[in-house]
N, C-alpha and C. Protein backbone atom coordinates (compact mmCIF):
# COMPACT_ATOMS: atom_id res chain seq x y z
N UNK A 1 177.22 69.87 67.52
CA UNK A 1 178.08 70.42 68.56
C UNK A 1 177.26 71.14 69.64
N UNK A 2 176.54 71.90 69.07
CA UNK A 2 175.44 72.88 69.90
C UNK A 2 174.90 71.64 70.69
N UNK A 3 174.18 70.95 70.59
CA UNK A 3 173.74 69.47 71.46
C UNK A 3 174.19 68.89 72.36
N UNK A 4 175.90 68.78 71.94
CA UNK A 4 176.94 68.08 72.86
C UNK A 4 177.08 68.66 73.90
N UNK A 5 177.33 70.30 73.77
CA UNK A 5 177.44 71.00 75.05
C UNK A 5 176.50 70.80 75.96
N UNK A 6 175.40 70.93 75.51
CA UNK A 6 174.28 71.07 76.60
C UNK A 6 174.22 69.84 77.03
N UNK A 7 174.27 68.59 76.59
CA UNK A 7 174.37 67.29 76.81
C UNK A 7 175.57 67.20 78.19
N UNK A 8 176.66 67.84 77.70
CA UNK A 8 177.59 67.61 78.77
C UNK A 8 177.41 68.85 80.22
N UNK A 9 177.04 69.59 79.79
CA UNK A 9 176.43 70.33 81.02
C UNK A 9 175.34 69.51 81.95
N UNK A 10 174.54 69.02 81.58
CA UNK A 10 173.44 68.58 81.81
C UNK A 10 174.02 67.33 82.99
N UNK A 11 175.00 66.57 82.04
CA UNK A 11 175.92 64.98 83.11
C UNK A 11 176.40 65.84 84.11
N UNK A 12 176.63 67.06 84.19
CA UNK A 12 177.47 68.13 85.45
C UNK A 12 176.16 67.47 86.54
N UNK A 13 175.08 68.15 86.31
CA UNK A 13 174.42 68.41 87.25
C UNK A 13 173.17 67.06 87.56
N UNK A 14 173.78 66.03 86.79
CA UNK A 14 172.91 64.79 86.86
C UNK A 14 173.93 64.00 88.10
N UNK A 15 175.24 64.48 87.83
CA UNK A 15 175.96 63.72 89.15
C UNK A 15 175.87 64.38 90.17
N UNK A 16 175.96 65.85 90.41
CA UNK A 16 176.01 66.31 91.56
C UNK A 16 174.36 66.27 92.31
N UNK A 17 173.08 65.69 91.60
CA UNK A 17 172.46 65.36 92.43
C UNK A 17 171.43 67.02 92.28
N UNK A 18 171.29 67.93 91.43
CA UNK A 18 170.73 68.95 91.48
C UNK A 18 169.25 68.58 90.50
N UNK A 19 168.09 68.74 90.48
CA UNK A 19 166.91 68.43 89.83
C UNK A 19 167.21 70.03 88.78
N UNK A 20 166.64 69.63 87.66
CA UNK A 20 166.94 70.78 86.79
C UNK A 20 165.93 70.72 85.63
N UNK A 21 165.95 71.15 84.72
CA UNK A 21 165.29 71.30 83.53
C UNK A 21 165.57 72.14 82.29
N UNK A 22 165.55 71.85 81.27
CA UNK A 22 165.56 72.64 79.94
C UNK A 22 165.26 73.05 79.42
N UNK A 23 165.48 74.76 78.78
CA UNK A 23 164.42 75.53 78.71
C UNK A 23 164.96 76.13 77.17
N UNK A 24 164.00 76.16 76.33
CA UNK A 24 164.18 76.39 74.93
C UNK A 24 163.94 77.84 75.14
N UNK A 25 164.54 79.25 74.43
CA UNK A 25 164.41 80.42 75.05
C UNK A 25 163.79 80.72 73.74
N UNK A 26 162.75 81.23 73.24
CA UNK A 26 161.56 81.81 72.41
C UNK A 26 162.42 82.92 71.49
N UNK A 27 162.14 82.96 70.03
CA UNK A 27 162.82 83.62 69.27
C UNK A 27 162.81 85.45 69.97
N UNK A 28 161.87 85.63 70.77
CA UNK A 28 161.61 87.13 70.98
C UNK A 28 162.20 87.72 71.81
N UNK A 29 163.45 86.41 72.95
CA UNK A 29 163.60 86.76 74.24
C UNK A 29 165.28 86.57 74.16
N UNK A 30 165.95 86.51 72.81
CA UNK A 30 167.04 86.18 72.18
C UNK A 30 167.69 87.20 71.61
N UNK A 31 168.79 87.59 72.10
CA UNK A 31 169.40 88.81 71.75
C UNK A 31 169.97 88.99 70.43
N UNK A 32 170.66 89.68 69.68
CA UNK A 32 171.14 89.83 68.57
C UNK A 32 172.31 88.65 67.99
N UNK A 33 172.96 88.29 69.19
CA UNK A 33 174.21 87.28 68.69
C UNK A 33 173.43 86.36 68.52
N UNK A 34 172.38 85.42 69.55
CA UNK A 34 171.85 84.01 69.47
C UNK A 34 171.24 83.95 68.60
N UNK A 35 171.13 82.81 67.45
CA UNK A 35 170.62 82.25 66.57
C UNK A 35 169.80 81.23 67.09
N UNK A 36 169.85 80.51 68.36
CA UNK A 36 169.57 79.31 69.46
C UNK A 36 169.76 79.38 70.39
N UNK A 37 169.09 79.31 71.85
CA UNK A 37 169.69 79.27 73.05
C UNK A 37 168.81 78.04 73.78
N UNK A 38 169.46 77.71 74.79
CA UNK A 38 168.81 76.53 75.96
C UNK A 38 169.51 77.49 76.98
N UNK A 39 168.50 77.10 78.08
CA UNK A 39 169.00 77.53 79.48
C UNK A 39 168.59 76.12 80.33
N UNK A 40 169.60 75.96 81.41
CA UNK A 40 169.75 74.87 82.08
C UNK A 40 169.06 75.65 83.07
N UNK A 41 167.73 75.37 83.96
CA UNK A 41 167.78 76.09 85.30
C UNK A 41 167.87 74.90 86.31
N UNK A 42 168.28 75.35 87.57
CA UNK A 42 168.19 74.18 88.57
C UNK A 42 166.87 74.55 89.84
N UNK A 43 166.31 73.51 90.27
CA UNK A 43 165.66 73.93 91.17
C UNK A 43 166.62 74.26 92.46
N UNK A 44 165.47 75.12 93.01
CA UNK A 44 165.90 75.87 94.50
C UNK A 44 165.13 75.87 95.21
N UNK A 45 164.93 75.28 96.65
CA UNK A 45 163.94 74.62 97.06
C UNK A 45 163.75 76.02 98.02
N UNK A 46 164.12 76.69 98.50
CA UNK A 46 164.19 77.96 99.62
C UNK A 46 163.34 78.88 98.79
N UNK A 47 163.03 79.42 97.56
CA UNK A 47 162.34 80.31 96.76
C UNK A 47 161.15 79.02 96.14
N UNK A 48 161.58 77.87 95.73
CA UNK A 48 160.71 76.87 95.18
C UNK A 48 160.38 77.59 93.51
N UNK A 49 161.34 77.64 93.29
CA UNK A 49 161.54 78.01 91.84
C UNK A 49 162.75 77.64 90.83
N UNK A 50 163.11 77.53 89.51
CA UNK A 50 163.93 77.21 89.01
C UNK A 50 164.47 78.24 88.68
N UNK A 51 165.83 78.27 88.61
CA UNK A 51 166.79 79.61 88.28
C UNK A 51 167.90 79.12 87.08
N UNK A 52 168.10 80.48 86.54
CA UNK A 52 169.22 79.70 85.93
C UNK A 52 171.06 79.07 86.15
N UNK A 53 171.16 77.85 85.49
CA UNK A 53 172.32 77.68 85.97
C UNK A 53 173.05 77.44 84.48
N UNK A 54 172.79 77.60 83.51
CA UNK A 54 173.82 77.12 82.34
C UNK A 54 172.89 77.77 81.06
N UNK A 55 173.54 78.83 80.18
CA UNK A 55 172.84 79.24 79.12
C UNK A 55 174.34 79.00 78.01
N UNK A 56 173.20 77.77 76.70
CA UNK A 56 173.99 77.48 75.90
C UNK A 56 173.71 78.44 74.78
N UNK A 57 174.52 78.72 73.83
CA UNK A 57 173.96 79.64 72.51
C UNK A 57 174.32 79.19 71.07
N UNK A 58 173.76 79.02 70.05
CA UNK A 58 174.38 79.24 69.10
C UNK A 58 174.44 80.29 68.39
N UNK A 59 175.51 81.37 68.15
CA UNK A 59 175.47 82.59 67.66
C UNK A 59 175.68 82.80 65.81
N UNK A 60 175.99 81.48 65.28
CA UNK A 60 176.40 81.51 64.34
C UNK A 60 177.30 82.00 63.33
N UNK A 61 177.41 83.12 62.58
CA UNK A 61 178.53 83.72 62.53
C UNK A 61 178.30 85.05 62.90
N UNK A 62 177.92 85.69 63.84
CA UNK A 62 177.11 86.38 64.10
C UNK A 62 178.51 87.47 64.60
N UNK A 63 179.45 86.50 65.53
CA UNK A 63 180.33 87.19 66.53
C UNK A 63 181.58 86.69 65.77
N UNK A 64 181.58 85.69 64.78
CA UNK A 64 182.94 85.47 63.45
C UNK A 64 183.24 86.69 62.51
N UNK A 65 182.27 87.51 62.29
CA UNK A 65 182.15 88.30 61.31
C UNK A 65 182.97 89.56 61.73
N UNK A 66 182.09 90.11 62.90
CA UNK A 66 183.13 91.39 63.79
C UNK A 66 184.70 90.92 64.13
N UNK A 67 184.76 89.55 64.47
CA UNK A 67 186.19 89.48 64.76
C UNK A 67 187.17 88.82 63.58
N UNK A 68 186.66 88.83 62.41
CA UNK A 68 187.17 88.27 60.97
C UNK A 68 187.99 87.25 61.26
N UNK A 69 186.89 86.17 61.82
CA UNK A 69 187.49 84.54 61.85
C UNK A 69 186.66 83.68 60.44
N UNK A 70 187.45 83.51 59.73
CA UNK A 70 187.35 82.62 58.68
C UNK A 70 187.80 81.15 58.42
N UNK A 71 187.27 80.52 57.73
CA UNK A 71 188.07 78.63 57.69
C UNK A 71 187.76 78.58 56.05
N UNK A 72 188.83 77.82 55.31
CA UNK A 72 188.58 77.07 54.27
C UNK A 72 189.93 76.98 53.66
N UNK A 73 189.86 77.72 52.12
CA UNK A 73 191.04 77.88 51.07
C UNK A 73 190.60 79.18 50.83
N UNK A 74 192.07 79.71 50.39
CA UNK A 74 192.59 80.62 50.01
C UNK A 74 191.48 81.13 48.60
N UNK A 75 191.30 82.17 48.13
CA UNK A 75 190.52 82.51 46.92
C UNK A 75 191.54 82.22 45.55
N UNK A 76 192.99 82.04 46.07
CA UNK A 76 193.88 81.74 44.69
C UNK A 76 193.77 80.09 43.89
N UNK A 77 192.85 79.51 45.55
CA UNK A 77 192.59 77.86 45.04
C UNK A 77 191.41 78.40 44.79
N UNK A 78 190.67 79.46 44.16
CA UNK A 78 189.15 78.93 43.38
C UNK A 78 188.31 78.81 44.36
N UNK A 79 188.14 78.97 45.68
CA UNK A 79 187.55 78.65 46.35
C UNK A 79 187.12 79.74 47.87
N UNK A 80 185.94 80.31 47.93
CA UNK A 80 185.66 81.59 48.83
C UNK A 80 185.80 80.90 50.46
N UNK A 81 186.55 82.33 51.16
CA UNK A 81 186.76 81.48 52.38
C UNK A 81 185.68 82.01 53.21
N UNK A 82 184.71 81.20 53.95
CA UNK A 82 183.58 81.31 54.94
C UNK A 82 184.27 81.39 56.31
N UNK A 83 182.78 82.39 57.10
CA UNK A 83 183.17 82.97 58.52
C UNK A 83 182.54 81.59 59.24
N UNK A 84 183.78 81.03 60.52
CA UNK A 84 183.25 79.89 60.91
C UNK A 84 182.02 80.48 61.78
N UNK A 85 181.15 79.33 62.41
CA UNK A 85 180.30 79.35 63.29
C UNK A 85 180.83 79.59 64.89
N UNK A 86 180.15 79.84 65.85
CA UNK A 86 180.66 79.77 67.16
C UNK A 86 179.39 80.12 68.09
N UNK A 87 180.02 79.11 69.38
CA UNK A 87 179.00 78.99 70.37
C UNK A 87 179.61 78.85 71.43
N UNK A 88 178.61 78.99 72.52
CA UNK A 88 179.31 79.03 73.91
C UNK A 88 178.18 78.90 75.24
N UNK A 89 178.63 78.36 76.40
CA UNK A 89 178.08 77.75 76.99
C UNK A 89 178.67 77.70 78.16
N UNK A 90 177.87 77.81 79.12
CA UNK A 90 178.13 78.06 80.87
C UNK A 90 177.97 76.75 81.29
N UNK A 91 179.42 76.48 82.09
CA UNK A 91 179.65 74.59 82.64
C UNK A 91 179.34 75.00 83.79
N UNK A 92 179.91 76.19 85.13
CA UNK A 92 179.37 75.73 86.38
C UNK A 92 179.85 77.33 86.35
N UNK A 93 178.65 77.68 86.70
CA UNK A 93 178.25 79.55 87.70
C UNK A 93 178.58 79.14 88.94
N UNK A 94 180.00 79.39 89.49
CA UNK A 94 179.92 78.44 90.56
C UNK A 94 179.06 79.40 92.04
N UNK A 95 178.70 80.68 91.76
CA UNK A 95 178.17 81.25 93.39
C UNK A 95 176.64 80.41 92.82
N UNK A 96 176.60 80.73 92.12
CA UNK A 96 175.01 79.72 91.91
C UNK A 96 174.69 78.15 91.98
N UNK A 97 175.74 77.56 91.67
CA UNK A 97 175.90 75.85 91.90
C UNK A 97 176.21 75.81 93.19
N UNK A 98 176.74 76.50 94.17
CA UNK A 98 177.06 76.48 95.71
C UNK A 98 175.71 76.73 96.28
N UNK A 99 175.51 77.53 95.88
CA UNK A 99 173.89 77.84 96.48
C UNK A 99 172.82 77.08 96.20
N UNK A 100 172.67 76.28 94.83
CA UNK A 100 171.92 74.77 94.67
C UNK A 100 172.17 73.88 95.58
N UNK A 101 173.37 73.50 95.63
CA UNK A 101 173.71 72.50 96.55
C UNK A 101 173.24 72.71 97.77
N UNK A 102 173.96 73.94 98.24
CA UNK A 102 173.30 74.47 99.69
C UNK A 102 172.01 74.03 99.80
N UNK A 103 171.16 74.56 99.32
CA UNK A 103 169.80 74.31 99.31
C UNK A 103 168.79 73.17 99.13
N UNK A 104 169.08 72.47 98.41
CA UNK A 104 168.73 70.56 97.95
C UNK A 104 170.15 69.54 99.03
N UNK A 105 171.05 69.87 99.61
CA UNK A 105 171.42 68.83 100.58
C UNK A 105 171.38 69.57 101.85
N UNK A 106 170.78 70.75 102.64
CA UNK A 106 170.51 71.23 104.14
C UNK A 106 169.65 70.32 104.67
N UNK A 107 169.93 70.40 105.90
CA UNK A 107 169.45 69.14 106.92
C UNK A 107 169.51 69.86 108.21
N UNK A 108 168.71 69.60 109.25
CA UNK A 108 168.19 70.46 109.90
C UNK A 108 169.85 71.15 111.04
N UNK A 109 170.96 70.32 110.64
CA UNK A 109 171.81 69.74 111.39
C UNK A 109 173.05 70.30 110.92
N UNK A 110 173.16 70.82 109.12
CA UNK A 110 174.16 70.64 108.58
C UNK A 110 173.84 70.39 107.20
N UNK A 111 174.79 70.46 106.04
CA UNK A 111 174.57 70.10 104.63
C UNK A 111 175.47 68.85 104.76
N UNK A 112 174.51 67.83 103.82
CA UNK A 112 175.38 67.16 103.21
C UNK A 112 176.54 67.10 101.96
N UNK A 113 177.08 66.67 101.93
CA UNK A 113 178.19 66.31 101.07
C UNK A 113 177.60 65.65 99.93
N UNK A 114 177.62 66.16 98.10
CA UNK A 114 177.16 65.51 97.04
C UNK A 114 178.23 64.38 97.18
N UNK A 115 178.09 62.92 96.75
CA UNK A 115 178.84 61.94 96.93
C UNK A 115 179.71 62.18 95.94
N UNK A 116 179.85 62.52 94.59
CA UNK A 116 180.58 62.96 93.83
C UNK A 116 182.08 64.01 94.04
N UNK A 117 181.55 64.60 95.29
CA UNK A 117 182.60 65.67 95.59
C UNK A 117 183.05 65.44 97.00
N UNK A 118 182.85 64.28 97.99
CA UNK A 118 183.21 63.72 98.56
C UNK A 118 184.54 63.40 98.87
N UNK A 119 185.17 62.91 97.62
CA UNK A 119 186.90 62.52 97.49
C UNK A 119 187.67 64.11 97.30
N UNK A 120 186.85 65.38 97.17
CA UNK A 120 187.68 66.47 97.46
C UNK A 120 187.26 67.17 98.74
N UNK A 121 186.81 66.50 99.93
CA UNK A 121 186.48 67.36 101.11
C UNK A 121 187.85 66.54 102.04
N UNK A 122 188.25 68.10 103.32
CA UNK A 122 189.34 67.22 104.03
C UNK A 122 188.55 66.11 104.99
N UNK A 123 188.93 65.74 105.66
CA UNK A 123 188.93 64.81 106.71
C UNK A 123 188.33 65.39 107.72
N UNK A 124 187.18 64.20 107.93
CA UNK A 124 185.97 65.20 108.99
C UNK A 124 185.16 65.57 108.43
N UNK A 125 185.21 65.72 107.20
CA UNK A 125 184.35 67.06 106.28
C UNK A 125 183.30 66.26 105.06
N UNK A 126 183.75 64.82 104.70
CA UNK A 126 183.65 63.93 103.77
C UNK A 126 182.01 63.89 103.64
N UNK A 127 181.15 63.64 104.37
CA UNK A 127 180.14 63.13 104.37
C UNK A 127 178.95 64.62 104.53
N UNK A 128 179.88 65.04 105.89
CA UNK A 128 178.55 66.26 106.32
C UNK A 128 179.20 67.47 106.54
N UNK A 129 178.96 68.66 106.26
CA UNK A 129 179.49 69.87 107.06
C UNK A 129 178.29 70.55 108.13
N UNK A 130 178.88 70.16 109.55
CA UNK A 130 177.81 70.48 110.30
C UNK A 130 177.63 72.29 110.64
N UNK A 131 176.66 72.72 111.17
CA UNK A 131 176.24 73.99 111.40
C UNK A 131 177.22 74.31 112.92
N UNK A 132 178.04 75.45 112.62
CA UNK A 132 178.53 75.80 113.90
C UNK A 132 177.43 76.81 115.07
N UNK A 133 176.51 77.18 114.25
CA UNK A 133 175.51 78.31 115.59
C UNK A 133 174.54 78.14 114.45
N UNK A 134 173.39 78.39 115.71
CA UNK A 134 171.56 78.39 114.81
C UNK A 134 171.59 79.36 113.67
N UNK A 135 171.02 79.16 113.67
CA UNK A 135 170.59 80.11 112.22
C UNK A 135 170.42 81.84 112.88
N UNK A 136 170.45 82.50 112.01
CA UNK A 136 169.68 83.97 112.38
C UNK A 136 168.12 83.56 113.32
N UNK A 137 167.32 83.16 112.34
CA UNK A 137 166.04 83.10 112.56
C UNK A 137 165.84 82.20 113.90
N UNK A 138 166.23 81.07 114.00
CA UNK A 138 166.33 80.45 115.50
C UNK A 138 166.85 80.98 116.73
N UNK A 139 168.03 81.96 116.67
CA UNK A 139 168.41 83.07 117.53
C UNK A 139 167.19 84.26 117.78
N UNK A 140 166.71 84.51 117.13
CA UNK A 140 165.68 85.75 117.37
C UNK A 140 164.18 84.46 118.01
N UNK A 141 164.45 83.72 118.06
CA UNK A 141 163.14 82.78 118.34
C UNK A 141 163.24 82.13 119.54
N UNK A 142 164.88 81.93 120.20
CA UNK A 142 165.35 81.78 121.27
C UNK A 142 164.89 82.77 122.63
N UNK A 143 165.37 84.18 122.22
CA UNK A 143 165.26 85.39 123.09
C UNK A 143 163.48 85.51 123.45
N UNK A 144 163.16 85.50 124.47
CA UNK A 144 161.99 85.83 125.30
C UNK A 144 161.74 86.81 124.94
N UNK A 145 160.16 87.35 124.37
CA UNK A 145 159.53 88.37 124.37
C UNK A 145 159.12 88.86 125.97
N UNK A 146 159.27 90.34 125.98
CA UNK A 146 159.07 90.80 127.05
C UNK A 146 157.53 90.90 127.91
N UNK A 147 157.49 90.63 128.99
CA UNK A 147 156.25 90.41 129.47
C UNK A 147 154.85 91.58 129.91
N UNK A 148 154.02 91.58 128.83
CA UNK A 148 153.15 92.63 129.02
C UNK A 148 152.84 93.38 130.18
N UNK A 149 152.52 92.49 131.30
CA UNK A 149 152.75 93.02 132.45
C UNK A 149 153.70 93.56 133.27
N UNK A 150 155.04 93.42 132.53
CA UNK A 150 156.00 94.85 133.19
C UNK A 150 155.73 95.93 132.61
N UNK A 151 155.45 95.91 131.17
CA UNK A 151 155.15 97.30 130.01
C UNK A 151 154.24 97.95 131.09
N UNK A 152 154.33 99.28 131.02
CA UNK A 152 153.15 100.26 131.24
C UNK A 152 152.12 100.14 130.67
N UNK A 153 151.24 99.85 131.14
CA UNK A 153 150.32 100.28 129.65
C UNK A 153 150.00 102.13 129.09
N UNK A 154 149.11 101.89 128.38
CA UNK A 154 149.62 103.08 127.29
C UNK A 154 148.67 104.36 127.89
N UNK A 155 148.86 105.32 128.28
CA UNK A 155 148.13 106.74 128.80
C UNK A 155 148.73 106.82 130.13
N UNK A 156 148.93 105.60 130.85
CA UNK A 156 149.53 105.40 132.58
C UNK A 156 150.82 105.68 132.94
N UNK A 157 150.49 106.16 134.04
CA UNK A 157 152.47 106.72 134.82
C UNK A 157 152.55 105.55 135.65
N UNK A 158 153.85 104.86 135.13
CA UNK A 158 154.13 103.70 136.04
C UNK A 158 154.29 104.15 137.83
N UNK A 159 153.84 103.16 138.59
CA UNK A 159 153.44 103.27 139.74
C UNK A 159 155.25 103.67 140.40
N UNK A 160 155.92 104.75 141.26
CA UNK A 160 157.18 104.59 142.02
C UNK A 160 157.26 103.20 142.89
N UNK A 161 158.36 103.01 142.88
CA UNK A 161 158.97 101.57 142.91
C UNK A 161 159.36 101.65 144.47
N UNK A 162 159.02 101.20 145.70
CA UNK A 162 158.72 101.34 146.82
C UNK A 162 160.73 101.58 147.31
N UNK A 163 161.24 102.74 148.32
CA UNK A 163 162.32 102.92 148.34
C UNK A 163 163.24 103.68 147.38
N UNK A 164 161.91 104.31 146.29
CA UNK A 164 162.65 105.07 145.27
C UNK A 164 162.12 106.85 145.57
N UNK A 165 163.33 107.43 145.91
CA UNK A 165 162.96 108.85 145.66
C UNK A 165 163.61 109.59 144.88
N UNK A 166 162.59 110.75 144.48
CA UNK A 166 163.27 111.46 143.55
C UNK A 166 163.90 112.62 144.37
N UNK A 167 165.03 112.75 143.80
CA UNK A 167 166.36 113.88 144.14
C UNK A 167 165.59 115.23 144.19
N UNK A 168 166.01 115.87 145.39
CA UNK A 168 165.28 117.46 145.41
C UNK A 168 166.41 117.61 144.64
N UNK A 169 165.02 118.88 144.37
CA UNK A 169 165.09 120.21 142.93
C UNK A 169 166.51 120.98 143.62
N UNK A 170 167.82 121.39 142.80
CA UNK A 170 168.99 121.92 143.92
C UNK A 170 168.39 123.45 144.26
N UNK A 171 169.01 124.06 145.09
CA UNK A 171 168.13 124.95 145.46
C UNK A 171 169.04 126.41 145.04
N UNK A 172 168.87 127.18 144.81
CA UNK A 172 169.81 128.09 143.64
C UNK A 172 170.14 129.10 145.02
N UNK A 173 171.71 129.48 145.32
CA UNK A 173 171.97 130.67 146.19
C UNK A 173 171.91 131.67 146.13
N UNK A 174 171.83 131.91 147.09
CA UNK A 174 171.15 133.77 146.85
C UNK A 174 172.40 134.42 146.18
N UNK A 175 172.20 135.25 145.46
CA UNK A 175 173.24 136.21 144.74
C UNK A 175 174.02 137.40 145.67
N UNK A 176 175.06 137.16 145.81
CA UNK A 176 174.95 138.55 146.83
C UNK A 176 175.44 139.83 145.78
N UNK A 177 174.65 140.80 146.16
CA UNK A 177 174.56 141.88 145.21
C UNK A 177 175.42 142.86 145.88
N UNK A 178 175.67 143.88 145.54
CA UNK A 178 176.50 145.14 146.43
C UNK A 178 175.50 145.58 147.44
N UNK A 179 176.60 145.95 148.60
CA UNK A 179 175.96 146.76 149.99
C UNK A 179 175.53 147.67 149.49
N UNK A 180 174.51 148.25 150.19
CA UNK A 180 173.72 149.42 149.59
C UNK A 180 175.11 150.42 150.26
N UNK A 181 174.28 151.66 149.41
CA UNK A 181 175.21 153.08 150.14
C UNK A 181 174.92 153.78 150.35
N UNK A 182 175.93 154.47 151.27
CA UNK A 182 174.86 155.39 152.33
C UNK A 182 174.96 156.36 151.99
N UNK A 183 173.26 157.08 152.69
CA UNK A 183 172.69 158.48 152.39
C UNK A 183 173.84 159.36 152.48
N UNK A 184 173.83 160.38 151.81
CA UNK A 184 175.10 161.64 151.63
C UNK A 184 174.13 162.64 151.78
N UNK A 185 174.18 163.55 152.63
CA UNK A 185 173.17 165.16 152.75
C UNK A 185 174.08 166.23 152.23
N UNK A 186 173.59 166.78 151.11
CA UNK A 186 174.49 168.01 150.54
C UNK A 186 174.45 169.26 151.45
N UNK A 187 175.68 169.78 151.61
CA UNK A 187 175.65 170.84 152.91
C UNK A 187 175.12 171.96 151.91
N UNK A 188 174.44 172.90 153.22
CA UNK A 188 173.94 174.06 152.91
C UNK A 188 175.12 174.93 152.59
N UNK A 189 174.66 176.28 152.32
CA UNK A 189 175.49 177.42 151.94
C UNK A 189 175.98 177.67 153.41
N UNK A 190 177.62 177.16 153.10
CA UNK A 190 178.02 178.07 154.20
C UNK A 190 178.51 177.11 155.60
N UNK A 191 177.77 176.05 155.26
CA UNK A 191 177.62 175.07 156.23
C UNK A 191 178.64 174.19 155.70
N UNK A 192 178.92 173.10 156.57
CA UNK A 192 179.48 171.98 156.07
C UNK A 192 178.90 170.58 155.72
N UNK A 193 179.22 169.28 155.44
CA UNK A 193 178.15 168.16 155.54
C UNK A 193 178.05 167.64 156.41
N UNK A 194 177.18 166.81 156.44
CA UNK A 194 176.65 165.63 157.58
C UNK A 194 176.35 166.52 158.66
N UNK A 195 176.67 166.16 160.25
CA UNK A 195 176.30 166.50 161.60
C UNK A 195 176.80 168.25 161.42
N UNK A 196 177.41 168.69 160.65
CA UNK A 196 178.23 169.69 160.91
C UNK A 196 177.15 171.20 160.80
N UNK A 197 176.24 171.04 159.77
CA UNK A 197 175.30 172.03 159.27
C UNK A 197 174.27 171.79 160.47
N UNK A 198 173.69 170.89 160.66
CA UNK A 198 172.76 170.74 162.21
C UNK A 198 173.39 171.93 162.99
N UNK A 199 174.75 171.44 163.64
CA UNK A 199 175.11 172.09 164.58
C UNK A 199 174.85 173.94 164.26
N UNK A 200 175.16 174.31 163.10
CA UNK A 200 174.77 175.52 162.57
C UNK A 200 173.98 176.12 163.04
N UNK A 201 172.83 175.44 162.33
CA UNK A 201 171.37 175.72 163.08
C UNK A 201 170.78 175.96 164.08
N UNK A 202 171.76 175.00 165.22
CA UNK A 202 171.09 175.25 166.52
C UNK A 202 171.38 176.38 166.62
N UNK A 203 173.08 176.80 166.38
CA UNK A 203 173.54 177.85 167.04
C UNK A 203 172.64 179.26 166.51
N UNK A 204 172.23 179.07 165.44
CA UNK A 204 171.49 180.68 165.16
C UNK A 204 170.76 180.56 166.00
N UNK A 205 169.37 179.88 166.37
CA UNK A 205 168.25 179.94 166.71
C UNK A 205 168.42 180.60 168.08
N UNK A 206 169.80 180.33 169.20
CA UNK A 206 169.70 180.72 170.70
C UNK A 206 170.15 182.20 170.23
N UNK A 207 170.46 182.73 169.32
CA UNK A 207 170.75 184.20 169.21
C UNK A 207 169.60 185.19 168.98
């Protein structure tokens, strides 16, 4: 049974046209349930490496035991009932089989169509799915690098651009502060202020 699966995984990816290989997984690299494993990887031509696409297992009764699945007769027929075997196995990872495909039918133009899956594309779509815009990388390869000779070069003040002036500095208004104020003369004894004590004075002096 363990055989069959991988056998029929294997016709998956012999029709859709994916290059692959089979990989016996080393007693040390096998977790507690597997008793046996194969891994299907597919090539990927964008990394140029094989990845995985299908890991078969045989766990034996490994995962019967915790979930008390048994097969046979009853112990009243004389006879002890055993934990069956069980295994399991990945038919199509499908973000990973999309991305095989992607990768083994791109064309500079568009992906092709695996002929197998052909009779499920709509109309228009059968043969090729073409690219609606370049790629990332062809967009950044499109755009013109800028030309050294406009750059400044590096320590230099670019030269003013003939008809360009720079805006005078605004010029800040004077503050107007308070009127000054005027002198006050404290009158003498007797006298009065301002012009009034003068007049005083004269008058003693003609006496």
């Amino acid at each position: 049974m363990f055989h069959e699966m991988i056998a029929t995984a294997e016709s998956l990816y012999k029709v859709l046209g994916i290059p692959y290989r089979v990989v016996s997984i080393v007693s040390g690299e096998l977790n507690n349930a597997a008793a046996m494993k194969y891994d299907l990887e597919g090539w990927y031509p964008g990394s140029k490496a094989f990845r995985e696409l299908v890991s078969c297992s045989n766990c034996t009764d490994y995962q019967s035991r915790r979930l008390g699945i048994r097969f046979g007769q009853t112990k009243q027929m004389g006879k002890e009932v055993e934990y069956v075997h069980m295994l399991n196995a990945t038919m199509c990872a499908t973000t990973r089989v999309i991305c095989a495909i992607l990768e083994n039918y791109q064309t500079s133009d568009g992906i092709v169509v695996p002929e197998a899956l052909r009779e499920f594309m709509p109309e228009g779509l059968k043969t090729k799915i073409p690219f609606v815009k370049a790629a990332p990388i062809d967009q950044e390869k499109a755009v013109p690098a800028p030309s050294e000779s406009k750059l400044p070069s590096k320590g230099k003040v670019p030269k003013e651009q003939p008809g360009h002036q720079e805006p005078d500095a605004p010029v800040e208004s004077a503050k107007e502060g308070p009127e000054p104020a005027e002198a006050v003369v404290a009158p003498e004894e007797g006298g009065e202020a301002g012009g009034a004590s003068g007049t005083n004075k004269k008058r003693r002096n003609r006496k």
